[in-house]
Structure formats: structure tokens, C-alpha cells
Protein backbone atom coordinates (compact mmCIF):
# COMPACT_ATOMS: atom_id res chain seq x y z
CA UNK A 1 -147.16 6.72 -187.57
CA UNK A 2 -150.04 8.86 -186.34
CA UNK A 3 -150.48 12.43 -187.17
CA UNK A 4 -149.88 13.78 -184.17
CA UNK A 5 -146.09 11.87 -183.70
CA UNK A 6 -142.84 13.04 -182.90
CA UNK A 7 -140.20 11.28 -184.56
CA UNK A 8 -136.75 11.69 -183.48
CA UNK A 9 -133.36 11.05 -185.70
CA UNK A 10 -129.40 12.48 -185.16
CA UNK A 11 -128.08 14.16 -187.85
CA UNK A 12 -124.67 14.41 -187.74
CA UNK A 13 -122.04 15.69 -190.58
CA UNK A 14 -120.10 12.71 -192.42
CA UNK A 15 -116.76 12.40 -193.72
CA UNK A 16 -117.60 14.61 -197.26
CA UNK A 17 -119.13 16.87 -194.82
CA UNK A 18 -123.02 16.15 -196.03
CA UNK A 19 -125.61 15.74 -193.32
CA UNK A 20 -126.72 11.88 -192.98
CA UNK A 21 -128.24 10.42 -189.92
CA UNK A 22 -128.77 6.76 -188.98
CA UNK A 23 -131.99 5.01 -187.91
CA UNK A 24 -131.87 1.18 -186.65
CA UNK A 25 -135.50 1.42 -186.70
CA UNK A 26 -136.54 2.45 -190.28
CA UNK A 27 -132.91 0.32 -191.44
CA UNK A 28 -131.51 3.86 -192.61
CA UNK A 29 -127.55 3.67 -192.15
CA UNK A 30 -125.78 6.59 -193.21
CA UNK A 31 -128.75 8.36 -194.91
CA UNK A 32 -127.18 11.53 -197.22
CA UNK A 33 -129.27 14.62 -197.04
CA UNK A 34 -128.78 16.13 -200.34
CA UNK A 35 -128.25 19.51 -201.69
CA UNK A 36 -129.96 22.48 -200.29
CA UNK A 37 -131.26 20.75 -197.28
CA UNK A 38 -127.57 20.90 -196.01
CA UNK A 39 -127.83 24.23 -196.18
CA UNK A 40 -131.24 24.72 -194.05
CA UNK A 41 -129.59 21.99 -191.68
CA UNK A 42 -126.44 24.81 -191.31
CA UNK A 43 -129.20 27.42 -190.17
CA UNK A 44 -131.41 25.35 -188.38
CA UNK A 45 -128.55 24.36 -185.96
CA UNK A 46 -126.06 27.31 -185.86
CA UNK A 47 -127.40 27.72 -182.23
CA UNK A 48 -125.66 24.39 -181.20
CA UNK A 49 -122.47 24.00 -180.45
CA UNK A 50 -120.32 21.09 -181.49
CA UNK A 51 -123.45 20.28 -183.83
CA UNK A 52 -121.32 18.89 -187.09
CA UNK A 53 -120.90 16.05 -184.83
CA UNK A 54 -124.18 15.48 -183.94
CA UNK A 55 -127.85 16.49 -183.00
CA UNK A 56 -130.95 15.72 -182.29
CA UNK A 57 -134.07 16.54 -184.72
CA UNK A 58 -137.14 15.98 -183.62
CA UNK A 59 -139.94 16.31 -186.35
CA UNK A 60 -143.72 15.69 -186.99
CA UNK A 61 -146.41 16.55 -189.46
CA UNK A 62 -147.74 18.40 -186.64
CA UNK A 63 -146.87 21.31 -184.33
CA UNK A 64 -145.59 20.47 -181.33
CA UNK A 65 -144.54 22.16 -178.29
CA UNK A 66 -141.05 24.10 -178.89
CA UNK A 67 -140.77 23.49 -182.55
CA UNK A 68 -138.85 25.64 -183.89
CA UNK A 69 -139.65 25.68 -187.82
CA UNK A 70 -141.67 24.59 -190.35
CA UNK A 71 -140.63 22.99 -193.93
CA UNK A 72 -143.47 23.37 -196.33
CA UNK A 73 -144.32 20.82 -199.43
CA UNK A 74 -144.23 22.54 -202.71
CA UNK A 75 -144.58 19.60 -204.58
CA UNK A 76 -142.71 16.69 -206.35
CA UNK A 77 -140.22 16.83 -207.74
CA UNK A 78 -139.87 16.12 -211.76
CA UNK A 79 -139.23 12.15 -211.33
CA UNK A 80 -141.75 11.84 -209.21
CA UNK A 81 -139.83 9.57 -206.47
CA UNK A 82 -139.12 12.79 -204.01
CA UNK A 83 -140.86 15.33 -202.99
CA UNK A 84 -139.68 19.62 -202.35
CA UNK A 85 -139.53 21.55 -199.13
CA UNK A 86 -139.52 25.35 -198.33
CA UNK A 87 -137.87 27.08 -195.06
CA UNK A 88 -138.16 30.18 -195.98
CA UNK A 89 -136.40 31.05 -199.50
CA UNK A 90 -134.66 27.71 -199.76
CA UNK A 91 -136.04 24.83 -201.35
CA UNK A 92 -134.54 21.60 -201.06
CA UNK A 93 -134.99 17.77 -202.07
CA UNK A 94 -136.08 15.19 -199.68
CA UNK A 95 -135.61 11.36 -200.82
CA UNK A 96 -138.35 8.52 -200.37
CA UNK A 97 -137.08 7.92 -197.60
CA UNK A 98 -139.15 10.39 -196.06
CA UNK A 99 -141.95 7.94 -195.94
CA UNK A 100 -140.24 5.35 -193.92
CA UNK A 101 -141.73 8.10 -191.48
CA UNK A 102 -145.20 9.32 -192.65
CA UNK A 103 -147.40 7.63 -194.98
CA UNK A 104 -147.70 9.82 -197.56
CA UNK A 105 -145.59 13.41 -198.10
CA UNK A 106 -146.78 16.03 -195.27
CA UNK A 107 -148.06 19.39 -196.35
CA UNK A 108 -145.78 20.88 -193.56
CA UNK A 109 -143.05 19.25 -191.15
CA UNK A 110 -142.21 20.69 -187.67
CA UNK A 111 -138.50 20.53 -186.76
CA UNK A 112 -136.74 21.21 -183.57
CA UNK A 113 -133.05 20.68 -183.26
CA UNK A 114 -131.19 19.99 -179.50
CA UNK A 115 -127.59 19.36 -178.49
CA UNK A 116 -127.01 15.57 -177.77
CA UNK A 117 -125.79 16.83 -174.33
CA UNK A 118 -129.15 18.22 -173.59
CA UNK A 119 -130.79 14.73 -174.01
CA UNK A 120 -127.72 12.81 -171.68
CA UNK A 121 -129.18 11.96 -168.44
CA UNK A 122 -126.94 14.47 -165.72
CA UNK A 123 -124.47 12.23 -163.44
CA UNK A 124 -125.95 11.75 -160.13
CA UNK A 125 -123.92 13.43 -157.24
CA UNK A 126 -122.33 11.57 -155.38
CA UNK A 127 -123.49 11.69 -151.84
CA UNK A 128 -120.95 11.68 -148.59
CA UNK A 129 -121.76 9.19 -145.94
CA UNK A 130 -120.30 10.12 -142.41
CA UNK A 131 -120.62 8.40 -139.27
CA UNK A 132 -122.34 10.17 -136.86
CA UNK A 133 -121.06 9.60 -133.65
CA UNK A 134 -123.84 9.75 -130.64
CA UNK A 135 -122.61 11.62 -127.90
CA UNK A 136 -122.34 9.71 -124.95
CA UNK A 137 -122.92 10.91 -121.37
């Protein structure tokens, strides 16, 4: 991935009610976020409605336009296999997974969050044909 990526996954809420996304392209199938990072994923999409079934998060290491927070890297954590974000007073535990998506832990990560409707193309109207009828002297 190159710095200046925007990754995309779908969180949704599972059956215990945890955050977990899938990703067919990293081979992440029911992924658990864990602990306090359910929490931030509660703020970060209380704007959305319908979102316990489903978003879309789009992240990068870098800013991007309309992001709308930033998760900062306080360090490892104490095992040494995950590593600790920040938004704002809450600190939470992300899993190796996180570098399926970046080569090595990010100093910062940009989220947005959007409703799954937003991204569905609209239905094309359908347009009325009529037979025109040429007037006839």
C-alpha cells in the first residue's frame, strides 16, 4: 500500500454485538474489533443511521479529503503483537491485522465513516416513451 492510500472496509455489528468487518481481499472474515475500539466505532458513527448493520470506513495513514478523525499510535502494546490508538481520551487495541493494510503501524490513521446507502448507485428513472403523432394536413 502506498502512503498516500485510501483503504476501504464495512464494519458492521455481529451477533455478540462487537464490531467485525470482512475483507475478501486481505482474507479477513468476520474480523472482531476488540474492546475500546467498539466504543470509538459507537461515536464515530452515531451520525448514521441504521449503522449497527453496516458502514463504510474509509481510512489511510494520510489525510484525505473529508476525513473526519484521526486515531493516533501511542505505542505497543505489552506483548508486542498489537499496537494502541488514541481518539481523543480513549485508547483502544488494534490486532496485527492492521498490517494486512500498511506495512508497518502508522503514527496516525484518518477515518471517515458513510452510510452504505450513500455508496449504492441511485436507480435510473425510468423514462416515458410516447408516440408523437405528426400532424397531417
Amino acid at each position: 500500500m502506498t502512503a498516500n492510500s485510501i483503504r476501504t472496509i464495512a464494519p458492521y455489528r455481529n451477533e455478540y454485538g462487537v464490531w467485525a468487518f470482512d475483507d475478501a481481499v486481505t482474507g479477513l472474515i468476520r474480523e472482531p474489533f476488540v474492546g475500546e475500539v467498539n466504543d470509538m466505532l459507537d461515536r464515530l458513527t452515531a451520525h448514521i443511521a441504521g449503522a449497527r448493520q453496516g458502514v463504510l470506513c474509509l481510512f489511510s495513514s494520510e489525510p484525505f479529503p473529508g476525513w473526519q478523525a484521526c486515531l493516533e499510535w501511542t505505542g505497543e502494546d505489552l506483548s508486542g503483537v498489537g499496537n494502541n490508538y488514541r481518539l481523543g481520551q480513549v485508547e483502544g487495541w488494534l490486532c496485527p491485522a492492521l498490517l494486512r493494510y500498511f506495512e508497518s503501524a502508522p503514527m496516525r490513521i484518518y477515518v471517515a465513516f458513510r452510510s452504505r446507502e450513500q455508496e449504492k448507485p441511485k436507480p435510473q428513472r425510468k423514462i416515458k416513451h410516447e408516440k408523437i403523432k405528426a400532424n397531417s394536413p
